[in-house]
N, C-alpha and C. Protein backbone atom coordinates (compact mmCIF):
# COMPACT_ATOMS: atom_id res chain seq x y z
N UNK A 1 5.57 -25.78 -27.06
CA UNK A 1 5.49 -26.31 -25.71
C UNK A 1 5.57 -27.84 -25.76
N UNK A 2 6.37 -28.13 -24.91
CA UNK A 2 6.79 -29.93 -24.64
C UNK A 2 5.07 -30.70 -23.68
N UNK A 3 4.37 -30.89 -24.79
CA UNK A 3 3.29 -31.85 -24.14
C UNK A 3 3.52 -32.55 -22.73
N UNK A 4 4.55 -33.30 -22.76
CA UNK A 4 5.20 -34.14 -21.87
C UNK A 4 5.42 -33.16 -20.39
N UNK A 5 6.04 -31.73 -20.47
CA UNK A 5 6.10 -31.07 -19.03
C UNK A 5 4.86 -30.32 -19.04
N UNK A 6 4.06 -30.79 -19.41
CA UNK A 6 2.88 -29.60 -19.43
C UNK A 6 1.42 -29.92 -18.42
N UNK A 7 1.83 -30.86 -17.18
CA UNK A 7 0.28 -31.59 -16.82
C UNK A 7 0.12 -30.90 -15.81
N UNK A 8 0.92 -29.80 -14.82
CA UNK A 8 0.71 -29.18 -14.13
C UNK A 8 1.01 -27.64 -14.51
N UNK A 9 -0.28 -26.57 -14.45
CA UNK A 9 0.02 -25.53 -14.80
C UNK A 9 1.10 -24.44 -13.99
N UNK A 10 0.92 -24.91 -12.67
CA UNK A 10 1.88 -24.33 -11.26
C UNK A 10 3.27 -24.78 -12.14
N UNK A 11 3.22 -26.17 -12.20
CA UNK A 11 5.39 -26.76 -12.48
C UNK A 11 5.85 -25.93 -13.78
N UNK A 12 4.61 -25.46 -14.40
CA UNK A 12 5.24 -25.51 -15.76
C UNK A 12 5.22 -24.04 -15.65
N UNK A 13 4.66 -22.97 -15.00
CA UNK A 13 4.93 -21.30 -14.76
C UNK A 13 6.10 -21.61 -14.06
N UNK A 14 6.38 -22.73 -13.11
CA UNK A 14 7.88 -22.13 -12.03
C UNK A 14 9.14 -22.30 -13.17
N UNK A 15 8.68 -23.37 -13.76
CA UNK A 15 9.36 -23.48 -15.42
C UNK A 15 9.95 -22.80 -15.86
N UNK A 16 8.87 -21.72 -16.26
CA UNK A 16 8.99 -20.28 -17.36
C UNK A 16 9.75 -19.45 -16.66
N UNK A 17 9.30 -19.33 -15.62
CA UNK A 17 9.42 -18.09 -14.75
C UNK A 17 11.48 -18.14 -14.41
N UNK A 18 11.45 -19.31 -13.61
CA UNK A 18 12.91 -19.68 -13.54
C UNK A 18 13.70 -19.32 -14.68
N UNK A 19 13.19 -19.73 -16.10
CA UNK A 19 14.07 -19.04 -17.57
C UNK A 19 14.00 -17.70 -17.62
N UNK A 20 12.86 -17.17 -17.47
CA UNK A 20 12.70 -15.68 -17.86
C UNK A 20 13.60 -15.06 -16.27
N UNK A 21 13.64 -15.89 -15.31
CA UNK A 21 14.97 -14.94 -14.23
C UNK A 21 16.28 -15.27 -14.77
N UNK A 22 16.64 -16.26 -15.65
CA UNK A 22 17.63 -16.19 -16.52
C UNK A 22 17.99 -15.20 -17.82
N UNK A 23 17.13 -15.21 -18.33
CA UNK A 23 17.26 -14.25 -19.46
C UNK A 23 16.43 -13.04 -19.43
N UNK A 24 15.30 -13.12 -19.05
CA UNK A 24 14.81 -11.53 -18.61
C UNK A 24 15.57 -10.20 -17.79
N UNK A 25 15.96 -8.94 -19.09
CA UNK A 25 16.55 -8.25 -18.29
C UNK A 25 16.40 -6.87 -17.01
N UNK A 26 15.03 -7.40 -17.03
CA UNK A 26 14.90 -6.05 -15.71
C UNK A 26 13.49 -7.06 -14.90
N UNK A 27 13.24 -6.87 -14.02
CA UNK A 27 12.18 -7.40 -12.86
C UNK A 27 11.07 -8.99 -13.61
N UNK A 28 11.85 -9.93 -13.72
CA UNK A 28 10.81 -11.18 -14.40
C UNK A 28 9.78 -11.35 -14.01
N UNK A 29 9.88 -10.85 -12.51
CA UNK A 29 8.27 -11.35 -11.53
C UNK A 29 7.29 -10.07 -11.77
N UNK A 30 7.55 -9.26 -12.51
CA UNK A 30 6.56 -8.17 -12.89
C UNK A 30 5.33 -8.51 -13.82
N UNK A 31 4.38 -7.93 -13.16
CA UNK A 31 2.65 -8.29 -13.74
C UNK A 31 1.87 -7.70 -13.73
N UNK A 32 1.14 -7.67 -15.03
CA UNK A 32 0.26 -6.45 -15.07
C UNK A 32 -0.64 -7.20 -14.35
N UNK A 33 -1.45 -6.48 -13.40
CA UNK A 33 -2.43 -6.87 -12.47
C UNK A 33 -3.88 -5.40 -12.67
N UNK A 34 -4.60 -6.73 -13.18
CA UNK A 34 -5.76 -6.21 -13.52
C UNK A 34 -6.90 -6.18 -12.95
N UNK A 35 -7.79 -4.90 -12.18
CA UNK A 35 -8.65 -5.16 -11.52
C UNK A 35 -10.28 -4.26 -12.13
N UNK A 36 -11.15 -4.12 -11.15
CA UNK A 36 -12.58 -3.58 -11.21
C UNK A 36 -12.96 -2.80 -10.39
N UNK A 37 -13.65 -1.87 -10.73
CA UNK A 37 -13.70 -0.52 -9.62
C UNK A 37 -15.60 -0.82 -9.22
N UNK A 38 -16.00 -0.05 -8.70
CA UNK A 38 -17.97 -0.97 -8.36
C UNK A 38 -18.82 -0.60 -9.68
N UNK A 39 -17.99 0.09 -10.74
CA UNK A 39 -19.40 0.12 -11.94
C UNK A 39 -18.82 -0.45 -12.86
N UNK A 40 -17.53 -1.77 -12.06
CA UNK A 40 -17.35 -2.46 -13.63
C UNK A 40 -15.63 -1.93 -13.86
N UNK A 41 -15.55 -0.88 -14.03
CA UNK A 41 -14.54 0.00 -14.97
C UNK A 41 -13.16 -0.66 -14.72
N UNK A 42 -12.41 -0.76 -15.55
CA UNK A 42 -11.01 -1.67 -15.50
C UNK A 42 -10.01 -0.98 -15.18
N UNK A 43 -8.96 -1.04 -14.38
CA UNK A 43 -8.10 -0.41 -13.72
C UNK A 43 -6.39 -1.43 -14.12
N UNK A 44 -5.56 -1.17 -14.43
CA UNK A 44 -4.54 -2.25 -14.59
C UNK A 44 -2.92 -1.30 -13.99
N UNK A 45 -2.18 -2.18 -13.37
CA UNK A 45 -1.50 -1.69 -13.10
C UNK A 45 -0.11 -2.76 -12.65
N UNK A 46 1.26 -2.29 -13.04
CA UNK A 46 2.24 -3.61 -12.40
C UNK A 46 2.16 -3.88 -10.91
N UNK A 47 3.04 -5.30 -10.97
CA UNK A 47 3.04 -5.22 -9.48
C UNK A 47 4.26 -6.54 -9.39
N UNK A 48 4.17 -6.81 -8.50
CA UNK A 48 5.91 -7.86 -8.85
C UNK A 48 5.06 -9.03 -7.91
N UNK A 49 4.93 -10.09 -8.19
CA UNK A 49 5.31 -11.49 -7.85
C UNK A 49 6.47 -12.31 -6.64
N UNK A 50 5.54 -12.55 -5.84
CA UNK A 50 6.31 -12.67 -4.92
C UNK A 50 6.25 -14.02 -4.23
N UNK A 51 5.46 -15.10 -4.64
CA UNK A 51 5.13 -16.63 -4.23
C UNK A 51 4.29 -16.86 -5.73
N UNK A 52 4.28 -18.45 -5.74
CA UNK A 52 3.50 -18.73 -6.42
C UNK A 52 3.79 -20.80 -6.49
N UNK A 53 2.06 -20.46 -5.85
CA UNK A 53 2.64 -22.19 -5.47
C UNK A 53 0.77 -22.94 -6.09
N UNK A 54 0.68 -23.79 -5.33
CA UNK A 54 -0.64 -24.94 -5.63
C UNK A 54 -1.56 -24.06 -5.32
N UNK A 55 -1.53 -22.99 -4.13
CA UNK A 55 -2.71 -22.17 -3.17
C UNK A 55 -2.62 -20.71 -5.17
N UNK A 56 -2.09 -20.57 -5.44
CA UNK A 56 -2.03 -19.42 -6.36
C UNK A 56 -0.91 -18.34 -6.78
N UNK A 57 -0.93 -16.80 -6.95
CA UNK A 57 0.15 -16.38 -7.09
C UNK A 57 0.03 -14.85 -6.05
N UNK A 58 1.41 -14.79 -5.53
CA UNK A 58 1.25 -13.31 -4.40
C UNK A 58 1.69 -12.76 -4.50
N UNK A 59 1.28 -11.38 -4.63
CA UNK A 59 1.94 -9.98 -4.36
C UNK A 59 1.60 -9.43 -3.35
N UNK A 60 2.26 -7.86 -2.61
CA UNK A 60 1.82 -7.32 -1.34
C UNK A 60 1.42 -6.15 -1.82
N UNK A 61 1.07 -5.06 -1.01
CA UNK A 61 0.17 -4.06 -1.46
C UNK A 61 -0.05 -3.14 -0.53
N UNK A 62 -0.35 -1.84 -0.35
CA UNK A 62 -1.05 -1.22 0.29
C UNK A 62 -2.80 -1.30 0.48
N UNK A 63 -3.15 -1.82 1.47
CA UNK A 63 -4.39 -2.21 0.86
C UNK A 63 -5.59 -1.05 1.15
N UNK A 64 -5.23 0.01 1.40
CA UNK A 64 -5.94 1.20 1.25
C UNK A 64 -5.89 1.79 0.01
N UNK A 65 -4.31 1.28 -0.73
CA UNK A 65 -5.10 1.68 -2.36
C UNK A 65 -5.21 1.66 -3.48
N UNK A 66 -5.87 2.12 -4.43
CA UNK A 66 -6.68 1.72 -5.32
C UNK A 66 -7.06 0.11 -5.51
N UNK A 67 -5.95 -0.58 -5.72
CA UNK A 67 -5.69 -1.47 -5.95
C UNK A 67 -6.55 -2.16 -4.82
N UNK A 68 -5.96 -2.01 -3.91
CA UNK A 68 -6.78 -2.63 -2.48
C UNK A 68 -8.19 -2.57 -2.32
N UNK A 69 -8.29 -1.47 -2.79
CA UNK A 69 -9.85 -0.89 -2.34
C UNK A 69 -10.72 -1.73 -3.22
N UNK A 70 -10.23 -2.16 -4.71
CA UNK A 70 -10.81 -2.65 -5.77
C UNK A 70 -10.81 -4.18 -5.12
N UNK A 71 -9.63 -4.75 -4.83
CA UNK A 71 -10.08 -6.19 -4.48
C UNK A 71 -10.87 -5.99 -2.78
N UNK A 72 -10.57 -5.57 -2.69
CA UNK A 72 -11.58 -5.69 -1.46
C UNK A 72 -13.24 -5.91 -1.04
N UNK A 73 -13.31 -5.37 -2.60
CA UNK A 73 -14.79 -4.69 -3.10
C UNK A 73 -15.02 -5.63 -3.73
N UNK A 74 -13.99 -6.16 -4.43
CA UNK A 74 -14.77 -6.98 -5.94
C UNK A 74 -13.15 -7.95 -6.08
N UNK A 75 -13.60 -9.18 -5.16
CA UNK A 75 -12.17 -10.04 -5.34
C UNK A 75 -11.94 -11.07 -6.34
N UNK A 76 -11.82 -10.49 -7.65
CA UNK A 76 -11.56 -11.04 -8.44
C UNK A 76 -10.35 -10.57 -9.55
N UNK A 77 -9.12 -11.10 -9.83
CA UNK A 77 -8.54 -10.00 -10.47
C UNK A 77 -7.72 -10.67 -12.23
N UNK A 78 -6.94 -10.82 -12.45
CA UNK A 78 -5.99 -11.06 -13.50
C UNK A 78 -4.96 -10.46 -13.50
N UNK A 79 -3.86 -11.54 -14.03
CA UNK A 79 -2.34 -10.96 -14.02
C UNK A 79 -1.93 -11.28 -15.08
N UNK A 80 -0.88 -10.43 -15.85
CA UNK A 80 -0.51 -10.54 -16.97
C UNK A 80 1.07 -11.04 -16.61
N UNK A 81 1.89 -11.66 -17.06
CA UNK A 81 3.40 -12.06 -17.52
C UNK A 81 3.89 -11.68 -18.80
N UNK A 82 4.30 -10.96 -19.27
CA UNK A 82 5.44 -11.02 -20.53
C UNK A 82 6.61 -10.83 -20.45
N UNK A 83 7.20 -11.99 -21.03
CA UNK A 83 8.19 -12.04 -20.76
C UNK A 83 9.22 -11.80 -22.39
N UNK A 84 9.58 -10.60 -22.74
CA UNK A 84 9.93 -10.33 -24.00
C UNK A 84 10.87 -10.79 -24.77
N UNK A 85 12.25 -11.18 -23.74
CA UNK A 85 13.17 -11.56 -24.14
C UNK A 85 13.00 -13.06 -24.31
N UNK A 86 11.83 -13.70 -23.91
CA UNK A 86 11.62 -15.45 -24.36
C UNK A 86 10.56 -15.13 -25.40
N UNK A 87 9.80 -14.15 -25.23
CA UNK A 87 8.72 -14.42 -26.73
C UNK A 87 7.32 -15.08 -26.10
N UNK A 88 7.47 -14.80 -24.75
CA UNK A 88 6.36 -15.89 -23.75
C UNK A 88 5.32 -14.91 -23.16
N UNK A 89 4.28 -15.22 -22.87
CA UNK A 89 3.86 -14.64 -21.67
C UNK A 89 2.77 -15.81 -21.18
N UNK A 90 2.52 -15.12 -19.82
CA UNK A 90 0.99 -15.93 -18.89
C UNK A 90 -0.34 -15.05 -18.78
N UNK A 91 -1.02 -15.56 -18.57
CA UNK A 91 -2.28 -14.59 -17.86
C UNK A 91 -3.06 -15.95 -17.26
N UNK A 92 -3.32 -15.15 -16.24
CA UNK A 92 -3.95 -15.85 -14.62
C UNK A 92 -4.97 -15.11 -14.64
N UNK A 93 -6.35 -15.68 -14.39
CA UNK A 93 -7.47 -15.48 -14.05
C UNK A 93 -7.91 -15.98 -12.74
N UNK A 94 -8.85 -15.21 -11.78
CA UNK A 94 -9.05 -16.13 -10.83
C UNK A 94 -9.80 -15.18 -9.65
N UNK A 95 -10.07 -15.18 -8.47
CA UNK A 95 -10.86 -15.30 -6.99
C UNK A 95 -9.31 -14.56 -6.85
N UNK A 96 -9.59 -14.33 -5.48
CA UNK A 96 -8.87 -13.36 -5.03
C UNK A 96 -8.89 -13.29 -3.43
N UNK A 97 -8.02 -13.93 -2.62
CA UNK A 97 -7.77 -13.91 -1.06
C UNK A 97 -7.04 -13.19 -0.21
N UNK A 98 -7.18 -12.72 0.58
CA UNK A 98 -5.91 -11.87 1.27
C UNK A 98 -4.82 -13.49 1.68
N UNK A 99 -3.44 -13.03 1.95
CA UNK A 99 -3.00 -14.01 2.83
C UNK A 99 -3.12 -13.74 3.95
N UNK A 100 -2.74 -14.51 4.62
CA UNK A 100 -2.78 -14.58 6.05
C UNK A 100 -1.61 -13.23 7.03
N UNK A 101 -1.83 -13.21 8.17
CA UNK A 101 -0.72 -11.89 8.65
C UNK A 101 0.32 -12.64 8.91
N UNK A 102 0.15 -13.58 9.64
CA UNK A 102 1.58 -14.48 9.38
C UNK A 102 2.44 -14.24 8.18
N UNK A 103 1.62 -14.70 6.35
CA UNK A 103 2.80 -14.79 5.62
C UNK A 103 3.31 -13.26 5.33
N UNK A 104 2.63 -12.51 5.30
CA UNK A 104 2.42 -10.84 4.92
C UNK A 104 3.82 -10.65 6.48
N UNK A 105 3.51 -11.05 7.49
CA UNK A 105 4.88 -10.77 8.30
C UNK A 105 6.20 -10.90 7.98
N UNK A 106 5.70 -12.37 7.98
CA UNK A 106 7.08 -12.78 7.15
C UNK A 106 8.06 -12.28 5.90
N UNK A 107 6.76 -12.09 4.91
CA UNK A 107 7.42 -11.37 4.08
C UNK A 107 7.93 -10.06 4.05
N UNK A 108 6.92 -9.09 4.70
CA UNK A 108 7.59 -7.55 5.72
C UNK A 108 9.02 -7.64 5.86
N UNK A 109 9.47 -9.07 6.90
CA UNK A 109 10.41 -8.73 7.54
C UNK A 109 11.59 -8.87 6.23
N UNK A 110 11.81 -9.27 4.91
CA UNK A 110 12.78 -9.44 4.62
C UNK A 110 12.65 -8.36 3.57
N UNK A 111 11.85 -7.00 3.59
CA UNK A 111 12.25 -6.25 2.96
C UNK A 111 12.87 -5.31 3.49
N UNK A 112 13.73 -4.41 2.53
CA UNK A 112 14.93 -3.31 2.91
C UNK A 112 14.26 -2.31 3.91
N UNK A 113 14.94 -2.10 5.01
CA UNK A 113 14.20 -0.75 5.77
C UNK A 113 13.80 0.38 5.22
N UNK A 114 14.50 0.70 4.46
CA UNK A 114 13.67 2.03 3.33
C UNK A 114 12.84 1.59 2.73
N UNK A 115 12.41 0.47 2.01
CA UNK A 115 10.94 -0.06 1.85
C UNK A 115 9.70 -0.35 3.17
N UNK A 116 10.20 -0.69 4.05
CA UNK A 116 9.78 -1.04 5.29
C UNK A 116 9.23 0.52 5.56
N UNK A 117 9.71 1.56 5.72
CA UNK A 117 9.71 2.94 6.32
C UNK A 117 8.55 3.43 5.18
N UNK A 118 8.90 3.27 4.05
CA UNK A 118 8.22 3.65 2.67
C UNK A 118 6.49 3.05 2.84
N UNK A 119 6.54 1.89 3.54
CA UNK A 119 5.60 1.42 3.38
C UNK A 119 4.36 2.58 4.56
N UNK A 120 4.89 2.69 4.97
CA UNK A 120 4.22 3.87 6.39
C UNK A 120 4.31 4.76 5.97
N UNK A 121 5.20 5.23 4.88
CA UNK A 121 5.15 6.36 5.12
C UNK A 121 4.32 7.36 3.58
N UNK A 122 3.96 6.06 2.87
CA UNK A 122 3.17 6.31 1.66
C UNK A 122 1.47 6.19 2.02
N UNK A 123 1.04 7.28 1.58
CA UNK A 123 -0.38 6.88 1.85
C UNK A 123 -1.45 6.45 0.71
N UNK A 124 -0.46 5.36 -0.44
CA UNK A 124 -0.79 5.30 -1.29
C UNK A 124 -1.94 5.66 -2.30
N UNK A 125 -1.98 6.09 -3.70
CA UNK A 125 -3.03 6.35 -4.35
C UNK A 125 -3.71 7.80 -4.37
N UNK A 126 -3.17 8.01 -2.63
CA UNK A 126 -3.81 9.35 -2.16
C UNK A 126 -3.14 10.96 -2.97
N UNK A 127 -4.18 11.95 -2.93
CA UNK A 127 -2.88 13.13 -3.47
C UNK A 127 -2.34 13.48 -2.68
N UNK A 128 -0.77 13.50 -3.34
CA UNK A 128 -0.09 14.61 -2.56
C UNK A 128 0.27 15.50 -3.23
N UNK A 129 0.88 16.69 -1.80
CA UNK A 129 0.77 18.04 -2.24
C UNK A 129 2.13 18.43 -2.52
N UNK A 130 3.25 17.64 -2.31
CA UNK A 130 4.54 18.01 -2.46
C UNK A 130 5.31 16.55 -2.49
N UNK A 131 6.57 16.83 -3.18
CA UNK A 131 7.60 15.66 -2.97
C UNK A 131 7.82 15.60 -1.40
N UNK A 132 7.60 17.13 -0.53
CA UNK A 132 8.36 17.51 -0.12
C UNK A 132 7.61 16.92 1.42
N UNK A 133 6.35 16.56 1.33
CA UNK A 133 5.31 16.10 2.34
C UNK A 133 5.68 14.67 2.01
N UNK A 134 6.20 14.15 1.52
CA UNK A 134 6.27 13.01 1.38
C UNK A 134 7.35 12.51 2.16
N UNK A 135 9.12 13.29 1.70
CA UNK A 135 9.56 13.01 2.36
C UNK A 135 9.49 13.51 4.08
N UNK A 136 8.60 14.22 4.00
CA UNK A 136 8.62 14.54 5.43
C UNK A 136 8.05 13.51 6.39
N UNK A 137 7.20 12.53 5.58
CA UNK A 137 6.50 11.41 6.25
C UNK A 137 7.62 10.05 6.37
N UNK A 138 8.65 10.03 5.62
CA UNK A 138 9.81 9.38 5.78
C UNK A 138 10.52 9.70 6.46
N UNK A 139 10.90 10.81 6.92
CA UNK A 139 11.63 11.65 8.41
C UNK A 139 10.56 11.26 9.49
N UNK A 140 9.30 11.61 9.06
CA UNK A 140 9.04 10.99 10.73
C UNK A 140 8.99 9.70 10.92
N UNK A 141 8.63 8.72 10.00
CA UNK A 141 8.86 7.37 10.19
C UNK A 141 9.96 7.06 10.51
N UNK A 142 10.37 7.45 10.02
CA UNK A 142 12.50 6.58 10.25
C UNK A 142 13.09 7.27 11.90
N UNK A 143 12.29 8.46 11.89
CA UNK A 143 12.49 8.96 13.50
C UNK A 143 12.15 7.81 14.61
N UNK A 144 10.66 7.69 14.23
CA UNK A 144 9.50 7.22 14.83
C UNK A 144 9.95 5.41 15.35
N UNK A 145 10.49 4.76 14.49
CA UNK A 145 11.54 3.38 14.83
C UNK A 145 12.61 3.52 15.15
N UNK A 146 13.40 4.26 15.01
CA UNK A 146 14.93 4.48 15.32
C UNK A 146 15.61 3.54 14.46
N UNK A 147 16.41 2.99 15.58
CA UNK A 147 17.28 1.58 14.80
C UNK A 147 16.32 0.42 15.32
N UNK A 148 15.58 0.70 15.83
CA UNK A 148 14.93 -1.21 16.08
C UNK A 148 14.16 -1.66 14.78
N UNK A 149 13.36 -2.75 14.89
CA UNK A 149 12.59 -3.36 13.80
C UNK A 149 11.60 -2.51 13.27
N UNK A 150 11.35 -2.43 12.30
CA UNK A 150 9.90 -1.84 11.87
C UNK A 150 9.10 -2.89 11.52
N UNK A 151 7.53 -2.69 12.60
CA UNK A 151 6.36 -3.78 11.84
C UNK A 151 5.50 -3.33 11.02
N UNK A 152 4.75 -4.31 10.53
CA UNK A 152 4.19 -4.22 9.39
C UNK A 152 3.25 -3.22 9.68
N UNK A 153 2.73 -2.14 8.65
CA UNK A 153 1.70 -1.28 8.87
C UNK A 153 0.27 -2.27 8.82
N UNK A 154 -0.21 -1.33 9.85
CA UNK A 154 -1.45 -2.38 9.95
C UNK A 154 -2.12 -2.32 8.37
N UNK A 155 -2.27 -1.33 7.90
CA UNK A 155 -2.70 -1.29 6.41
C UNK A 155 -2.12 -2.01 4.66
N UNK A 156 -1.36 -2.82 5.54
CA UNK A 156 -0.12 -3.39 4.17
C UNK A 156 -0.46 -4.66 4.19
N UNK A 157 -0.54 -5.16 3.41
CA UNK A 157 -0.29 -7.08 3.03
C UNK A 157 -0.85 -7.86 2.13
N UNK A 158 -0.97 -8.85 2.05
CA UNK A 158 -0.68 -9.33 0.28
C UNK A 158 -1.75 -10.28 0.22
N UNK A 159 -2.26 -10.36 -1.43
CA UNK A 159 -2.90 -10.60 -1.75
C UNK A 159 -2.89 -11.61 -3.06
N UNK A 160 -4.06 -13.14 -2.97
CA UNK A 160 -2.99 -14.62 -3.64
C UNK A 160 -4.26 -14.42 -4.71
N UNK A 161 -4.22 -14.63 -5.77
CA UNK A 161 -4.69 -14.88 -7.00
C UNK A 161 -5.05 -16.40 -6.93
N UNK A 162 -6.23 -16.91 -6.74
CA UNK A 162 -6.27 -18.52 -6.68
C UNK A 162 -7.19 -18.59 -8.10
N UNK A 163 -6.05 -19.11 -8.93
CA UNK A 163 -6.53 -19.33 -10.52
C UNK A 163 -7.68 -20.24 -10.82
N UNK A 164 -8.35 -19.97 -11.38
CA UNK A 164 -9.86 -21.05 -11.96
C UNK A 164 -9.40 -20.91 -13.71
N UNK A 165 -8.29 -20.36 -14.15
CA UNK A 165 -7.80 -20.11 -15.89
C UNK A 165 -6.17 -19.54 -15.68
N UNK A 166 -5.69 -20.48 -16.59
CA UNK A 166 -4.39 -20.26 -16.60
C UNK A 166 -4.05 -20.27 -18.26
N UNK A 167 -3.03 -19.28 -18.95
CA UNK A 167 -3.22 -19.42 -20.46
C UNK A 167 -1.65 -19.07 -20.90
N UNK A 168 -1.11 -19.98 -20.98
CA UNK A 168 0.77 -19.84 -21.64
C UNK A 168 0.02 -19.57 -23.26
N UNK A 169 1.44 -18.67 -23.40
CA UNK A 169 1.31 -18.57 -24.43
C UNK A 169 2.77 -18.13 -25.45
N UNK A 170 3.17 -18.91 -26.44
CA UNK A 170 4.69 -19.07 -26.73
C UNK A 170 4.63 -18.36 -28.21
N UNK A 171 5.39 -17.30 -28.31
CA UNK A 171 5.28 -17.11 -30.00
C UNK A 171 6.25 -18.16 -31.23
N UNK A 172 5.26 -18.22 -32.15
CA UNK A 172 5.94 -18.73 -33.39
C UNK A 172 5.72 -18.28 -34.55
N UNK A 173 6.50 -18.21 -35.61
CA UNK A 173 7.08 -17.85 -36.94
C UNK A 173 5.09 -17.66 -37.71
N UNK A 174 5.56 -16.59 -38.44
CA UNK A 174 4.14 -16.61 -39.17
C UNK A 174 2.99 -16.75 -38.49
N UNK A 175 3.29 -15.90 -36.80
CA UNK A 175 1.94 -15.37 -35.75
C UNK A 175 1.28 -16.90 -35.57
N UNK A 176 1.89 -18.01 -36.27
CA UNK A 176 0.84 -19.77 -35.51
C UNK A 176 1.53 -19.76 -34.21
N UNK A 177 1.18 -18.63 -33.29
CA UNK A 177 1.65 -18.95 -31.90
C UNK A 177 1.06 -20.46 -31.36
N UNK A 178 1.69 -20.40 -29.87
CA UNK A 178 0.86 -22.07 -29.15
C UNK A 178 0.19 -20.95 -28.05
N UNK A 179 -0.91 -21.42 -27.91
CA UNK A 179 -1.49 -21.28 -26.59
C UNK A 179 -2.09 -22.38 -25.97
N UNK A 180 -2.09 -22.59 -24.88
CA UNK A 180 -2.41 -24.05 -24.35
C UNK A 180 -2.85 -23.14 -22.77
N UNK A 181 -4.72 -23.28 -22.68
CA UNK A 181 -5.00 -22.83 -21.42
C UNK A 181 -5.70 -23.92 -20.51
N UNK A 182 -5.20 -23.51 -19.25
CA UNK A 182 -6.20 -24.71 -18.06
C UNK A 182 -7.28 -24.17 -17.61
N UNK A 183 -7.99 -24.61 -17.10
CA UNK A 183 -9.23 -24.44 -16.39
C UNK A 183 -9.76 -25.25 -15.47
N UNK A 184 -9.35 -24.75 -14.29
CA UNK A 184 -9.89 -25.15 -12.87
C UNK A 184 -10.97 -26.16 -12.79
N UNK A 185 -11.01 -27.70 -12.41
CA UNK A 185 -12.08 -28.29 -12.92
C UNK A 185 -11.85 -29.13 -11.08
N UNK A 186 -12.69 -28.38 -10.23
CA UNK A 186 -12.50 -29.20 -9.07
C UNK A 186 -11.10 -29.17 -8.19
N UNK A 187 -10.37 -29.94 -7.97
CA UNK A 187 -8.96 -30.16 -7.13
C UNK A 187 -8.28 -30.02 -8.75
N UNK A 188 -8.62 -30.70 -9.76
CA UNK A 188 -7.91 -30.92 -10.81
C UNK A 188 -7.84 -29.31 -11.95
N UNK A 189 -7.38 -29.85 -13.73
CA UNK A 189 -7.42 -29.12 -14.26
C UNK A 189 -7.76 -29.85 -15.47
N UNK A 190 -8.27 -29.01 -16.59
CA UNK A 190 -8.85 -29.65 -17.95
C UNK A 190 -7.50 -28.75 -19.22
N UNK A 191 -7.08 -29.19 -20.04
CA UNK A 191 -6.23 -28.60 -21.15
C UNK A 191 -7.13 -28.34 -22.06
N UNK A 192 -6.66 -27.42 -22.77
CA UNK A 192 -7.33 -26.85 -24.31
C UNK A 192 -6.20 -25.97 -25.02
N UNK A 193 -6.20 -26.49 -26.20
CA UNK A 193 -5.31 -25.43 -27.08
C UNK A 193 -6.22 -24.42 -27.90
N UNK A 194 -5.69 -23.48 -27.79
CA UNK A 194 -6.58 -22.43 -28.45
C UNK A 194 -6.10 -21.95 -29.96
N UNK A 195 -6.78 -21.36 -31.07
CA UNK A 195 -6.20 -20.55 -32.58
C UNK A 195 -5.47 -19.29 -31.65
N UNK A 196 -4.31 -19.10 -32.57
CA UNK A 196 -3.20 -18.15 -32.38
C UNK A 196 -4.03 -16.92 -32.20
């Protein structure tokens, strides 16, 4: 890692992230997102990346489930990055906010209508009893709007990771990887390099 681009942990993920949408070959913004159920117990699961600025990093969600139910309960989570084809990854530690319905709108509106429909028409986490109940909840949704807009289910929207630990980490020859992590110190941040 170049000392010199390294004083902001935000510039230097949009950094990575920008290379790994260059050379990463299937979903770069994918993250293991790690949460807590109420006795503790660890739950991890992907989820794709969808902002990531000074406020933290966002994904959207069903927030009825699992996933939801866990930050809702206990808003604190972690996200993992690997990025295989650079030899890189991140992990984000941190508090845990809903966004606002504004940005969760916004973002609604620029997904595909079969995601849009999908989103209503999944009752995430929950069992189901057939493929076949499932798509039947996609027939009535897609009935249920016609051709006009579909809005956001009241139960859907996204959720920002506001980091207090941030930890790059670059492989090198003979496992002396670099890791170089921040830590939330006020408005600012403190550096530390860590043993491989």
């Amino acid at each position: 890692m170049n000392e010199a681009s390294t004083a902001d942990p935000i510039a230097l993920f949009r950094q990575w992230l920008k290379e790994a949408e260059a050379h990463e070959p299937s979903d770069p913004t994918a993250a293991a997102l790690a949460t807590a159920d109420a006795s503790g117990a660890p739950s991890a699961r992907m989820v794709l990346l969808k902002d990531a600025d000074e406020r933290g990093f966002v994904f959207y969600t069903n927030e009825q489930s699992r996933k939801g139910e866990h930050l809702h309960a206990h808003p604190k989570a972690a996200l993992c990055f690997h990025w295989k084809a650079l030899r890189r990854s991140v992990r984000v530690e941190g508090e845990v906010e809903p966004t606002t319905p504004a940005e969760a709108d916004a973002y609604f509106a620029t997904r595909h209508r079969s995601s849009q429909i999908g989103a209503w028409a999944s009752e995430q986490s929950r069992p189901l009893e057939s493929r076949y109940a499932l798509e039947a909840r996609v027939a009535k949704f897609t009935a249920k709007f016609g051709l006009g807009s579909v809005p956001r289910p009241p139960h859907w929207s996204g959720f920002r990771v506001v980091p207090r630990r941030i930890e790059f980490w670059e492989d090198r020859p003979f496992r002396l990887h670099d890791r170089l992590v921040y830590l939330r110190e006020g408005e600012g941040w403190t550096t530390m390099k860590l043993y491989p």
